[in-house]
N, C-alpha and C. Protein backbone atom coordinates (compact mmCIF):
# COMPACT_ATOMS: atom_id res chain seq x y z
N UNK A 1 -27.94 41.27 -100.72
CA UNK A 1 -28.06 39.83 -100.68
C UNK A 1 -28.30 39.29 -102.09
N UNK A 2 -27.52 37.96 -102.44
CA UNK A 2 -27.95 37.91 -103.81
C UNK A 2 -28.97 36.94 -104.23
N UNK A 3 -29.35 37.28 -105.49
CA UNK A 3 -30.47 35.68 -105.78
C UNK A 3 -30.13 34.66 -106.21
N UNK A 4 -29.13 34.11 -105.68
CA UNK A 4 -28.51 33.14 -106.44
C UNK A 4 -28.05 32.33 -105.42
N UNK A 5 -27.83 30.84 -105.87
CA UNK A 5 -27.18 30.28 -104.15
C UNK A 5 -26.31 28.96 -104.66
N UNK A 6 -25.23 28.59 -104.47
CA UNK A 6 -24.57 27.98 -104.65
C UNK A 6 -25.00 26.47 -104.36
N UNK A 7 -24.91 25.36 -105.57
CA UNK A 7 -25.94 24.28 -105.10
C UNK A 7 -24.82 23.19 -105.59
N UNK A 8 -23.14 23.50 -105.97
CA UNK A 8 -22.28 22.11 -106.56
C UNK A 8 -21.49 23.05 -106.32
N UNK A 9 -20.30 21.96 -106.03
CA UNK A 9 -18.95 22.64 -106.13
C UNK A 9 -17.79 21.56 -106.52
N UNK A 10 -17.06 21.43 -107.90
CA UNK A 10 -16.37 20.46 -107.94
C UNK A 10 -15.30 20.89 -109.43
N UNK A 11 -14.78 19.38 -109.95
CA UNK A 11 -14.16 19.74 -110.94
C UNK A 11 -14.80 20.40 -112.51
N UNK A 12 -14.07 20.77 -113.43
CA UNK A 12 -14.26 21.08 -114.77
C UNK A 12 -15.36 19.98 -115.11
N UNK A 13 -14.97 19.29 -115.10
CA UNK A 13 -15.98 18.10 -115.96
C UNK A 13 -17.36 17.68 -115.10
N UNK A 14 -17.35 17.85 -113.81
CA UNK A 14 -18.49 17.18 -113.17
C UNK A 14 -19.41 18.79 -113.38
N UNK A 15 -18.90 19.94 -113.21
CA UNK A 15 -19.51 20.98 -113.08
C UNK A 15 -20.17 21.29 -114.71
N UNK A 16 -19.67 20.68 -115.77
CA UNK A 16 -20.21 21.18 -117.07
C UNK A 16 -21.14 19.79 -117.33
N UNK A 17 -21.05 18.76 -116.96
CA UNK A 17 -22.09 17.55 -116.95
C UNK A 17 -23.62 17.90 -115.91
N UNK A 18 -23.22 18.71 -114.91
CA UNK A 18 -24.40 19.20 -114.28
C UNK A 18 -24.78 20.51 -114.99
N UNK A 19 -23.78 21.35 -115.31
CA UNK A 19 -24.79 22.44 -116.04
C UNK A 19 -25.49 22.03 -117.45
N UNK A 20 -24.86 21.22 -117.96
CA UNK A 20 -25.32 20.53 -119.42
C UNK A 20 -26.82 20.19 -118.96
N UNK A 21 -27.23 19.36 -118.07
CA UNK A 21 -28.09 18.47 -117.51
C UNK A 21 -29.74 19.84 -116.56
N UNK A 22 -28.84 20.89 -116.34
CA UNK A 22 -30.16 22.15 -115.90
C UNK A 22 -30.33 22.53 -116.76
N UNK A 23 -29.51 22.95 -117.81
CA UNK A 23 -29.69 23.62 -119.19
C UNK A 23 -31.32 22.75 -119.79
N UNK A 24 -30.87 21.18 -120.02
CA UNK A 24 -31.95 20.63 -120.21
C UNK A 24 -33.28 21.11 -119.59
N UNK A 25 -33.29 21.04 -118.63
CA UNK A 25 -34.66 21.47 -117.73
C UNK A 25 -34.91 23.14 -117.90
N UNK A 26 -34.41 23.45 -118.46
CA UNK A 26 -34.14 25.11 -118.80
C UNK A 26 -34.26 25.90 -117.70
N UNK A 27 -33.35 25.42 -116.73
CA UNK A 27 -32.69 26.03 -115.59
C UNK A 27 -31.11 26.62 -116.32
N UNK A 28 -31.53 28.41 -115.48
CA UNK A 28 -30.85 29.12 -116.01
C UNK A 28 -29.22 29.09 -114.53
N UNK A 29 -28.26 28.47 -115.00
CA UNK A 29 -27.64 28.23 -113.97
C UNK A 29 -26.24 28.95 -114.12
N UNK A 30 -25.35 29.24 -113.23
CA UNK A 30 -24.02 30.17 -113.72
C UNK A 30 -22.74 29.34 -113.05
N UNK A 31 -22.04 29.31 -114.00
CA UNK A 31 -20.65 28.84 -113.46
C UNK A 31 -19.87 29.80 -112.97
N UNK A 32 -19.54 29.67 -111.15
CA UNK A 32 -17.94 30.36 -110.82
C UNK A 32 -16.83 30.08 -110.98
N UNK A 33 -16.06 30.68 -111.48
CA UNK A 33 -14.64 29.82 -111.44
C UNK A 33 -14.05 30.92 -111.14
N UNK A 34 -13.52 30.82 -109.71
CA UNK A 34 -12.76 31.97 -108.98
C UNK A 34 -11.18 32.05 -109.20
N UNK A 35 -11.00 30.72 -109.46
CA UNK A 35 -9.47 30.84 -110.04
C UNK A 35 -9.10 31.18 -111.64
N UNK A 36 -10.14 31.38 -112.50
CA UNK A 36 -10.06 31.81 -113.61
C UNK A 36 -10.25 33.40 -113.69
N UNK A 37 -11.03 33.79 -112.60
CA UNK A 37 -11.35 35.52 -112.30
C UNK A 37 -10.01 35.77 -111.84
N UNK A 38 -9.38 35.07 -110.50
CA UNK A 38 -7.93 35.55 -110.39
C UNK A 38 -6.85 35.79 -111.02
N UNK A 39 -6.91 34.69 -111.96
CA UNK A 39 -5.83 34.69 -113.01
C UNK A 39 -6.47 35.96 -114.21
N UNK A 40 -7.41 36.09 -114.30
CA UNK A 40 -7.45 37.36 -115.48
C UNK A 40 -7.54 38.76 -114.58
N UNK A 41 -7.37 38.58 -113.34
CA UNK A 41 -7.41 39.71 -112.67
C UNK A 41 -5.92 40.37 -112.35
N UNK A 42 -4.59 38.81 -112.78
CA UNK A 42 -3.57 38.89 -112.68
C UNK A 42 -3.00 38.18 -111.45
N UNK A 43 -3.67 37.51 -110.29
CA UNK A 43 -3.67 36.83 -109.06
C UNK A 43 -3.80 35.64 -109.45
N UNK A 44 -2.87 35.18 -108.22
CA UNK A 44 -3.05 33.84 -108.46
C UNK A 44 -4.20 32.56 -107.96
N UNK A 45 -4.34 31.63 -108.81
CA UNK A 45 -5.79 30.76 -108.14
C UNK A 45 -5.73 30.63 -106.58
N UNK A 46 -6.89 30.18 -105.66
CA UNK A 46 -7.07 29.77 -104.43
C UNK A 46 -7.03 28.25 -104.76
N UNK A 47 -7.82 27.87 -105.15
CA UNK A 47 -8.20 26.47 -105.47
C UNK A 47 -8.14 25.77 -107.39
N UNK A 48 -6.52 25.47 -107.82
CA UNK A 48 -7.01 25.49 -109.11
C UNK A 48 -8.21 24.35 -109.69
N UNK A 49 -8.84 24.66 -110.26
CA UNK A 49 -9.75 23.54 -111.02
C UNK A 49 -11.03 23.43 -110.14
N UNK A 50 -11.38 24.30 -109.05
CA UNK A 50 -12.31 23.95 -108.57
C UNK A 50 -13.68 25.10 -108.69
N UNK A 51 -14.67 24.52 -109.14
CA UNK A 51 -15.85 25.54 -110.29
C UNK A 51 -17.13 25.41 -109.15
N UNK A 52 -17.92 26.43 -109.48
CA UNK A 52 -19.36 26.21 -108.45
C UNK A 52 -20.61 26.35 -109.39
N UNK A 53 -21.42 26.08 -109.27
CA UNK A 53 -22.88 26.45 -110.17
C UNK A 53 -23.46 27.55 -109.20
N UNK A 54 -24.29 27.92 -109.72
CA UNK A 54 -25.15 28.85 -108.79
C UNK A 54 -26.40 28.93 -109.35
N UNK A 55 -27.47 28.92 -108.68
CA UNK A 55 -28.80 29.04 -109.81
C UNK A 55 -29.47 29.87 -108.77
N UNK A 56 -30.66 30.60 -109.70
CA UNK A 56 -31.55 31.56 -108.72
C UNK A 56 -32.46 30.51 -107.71
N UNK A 57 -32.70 31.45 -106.77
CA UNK A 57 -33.70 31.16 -105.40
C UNK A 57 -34.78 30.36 -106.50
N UNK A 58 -35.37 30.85 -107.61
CA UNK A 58 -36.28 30.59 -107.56
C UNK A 58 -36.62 29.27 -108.10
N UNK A 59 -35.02 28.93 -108.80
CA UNK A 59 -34.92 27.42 -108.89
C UNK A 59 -34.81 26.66 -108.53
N UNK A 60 -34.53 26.87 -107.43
CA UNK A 60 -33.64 25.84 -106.64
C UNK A 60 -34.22 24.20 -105.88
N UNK A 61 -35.38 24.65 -105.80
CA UNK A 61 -36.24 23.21 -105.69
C UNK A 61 -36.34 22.64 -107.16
N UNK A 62 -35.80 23.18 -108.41
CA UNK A 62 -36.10 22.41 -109.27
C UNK A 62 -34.85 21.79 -109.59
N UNK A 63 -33.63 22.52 -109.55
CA UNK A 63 -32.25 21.90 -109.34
C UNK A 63 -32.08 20.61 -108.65
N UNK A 64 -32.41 20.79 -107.32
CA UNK A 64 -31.57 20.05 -106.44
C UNK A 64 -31.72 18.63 -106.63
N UNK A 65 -33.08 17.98 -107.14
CA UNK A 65 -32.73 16.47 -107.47
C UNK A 65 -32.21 16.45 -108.27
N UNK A 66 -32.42 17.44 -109.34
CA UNK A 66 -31.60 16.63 -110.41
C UNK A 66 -30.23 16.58 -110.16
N UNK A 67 -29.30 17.77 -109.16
CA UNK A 67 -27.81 17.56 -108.89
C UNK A 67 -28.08 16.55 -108.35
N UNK A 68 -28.87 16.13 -107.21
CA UNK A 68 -28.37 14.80 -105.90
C UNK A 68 -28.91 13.57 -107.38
N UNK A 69 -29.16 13.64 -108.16
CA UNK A 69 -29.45 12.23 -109.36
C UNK A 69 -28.37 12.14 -109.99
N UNK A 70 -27.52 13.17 -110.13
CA UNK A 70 -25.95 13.12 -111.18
C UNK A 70 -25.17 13.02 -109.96
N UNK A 71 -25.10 13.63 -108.90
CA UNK A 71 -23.96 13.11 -108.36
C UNK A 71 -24.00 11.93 -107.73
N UNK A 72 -25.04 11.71 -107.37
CA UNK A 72 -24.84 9.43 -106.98
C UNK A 72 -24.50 9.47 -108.32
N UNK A 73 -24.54 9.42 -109.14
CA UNK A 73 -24.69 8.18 -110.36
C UNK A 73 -22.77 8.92 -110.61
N UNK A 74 -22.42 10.06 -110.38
CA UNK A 74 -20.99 10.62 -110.58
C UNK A 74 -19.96 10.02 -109.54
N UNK A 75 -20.85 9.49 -108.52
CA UNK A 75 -20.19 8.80 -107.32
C UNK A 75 -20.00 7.37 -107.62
N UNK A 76 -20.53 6.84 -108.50
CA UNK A 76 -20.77 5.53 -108.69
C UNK A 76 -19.62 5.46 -109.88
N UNK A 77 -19.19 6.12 -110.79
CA UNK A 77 -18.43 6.19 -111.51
C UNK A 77 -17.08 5.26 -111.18
């Protein structure tokens, strides 16, 4: 089971404006990009352009407002 849990899932730009934004809080957070693993794996994307964050269990109450505070204000855009 892993320690990590998937807390965004979206484009290039909304996904590096939220990791920019945990970084701040010095939340240690990881970008997936499964269609970039496919393509260097030689396969082709599932979903192109679409990225996930993941942060540990043990962050994750410290994450989550701050994603639900960027994405209204990313919704409002």
């Amino acid at each position: 089971m892993s320690n990590y849990i998937k807390v965004f899932s979206g484009n290039f730009i909304e996904v590096q404006r939220i990791f920019s934004e945990l970084e701040n809080f010095n939340i240690c957070a990881i970008i997936k990009d499964e269609s970039e693993s496919g393509r260097l794996a030689g396969f082709g994307p599932s979903i192109q352009g679409l990225q996930e964050i993941h942060v540990h269990k043990d962050e994750l109450d410290r994450s989550t407002p701050i994603i639900k505070n960027l994405t209204s204000k990313l919704e409002l855009d």
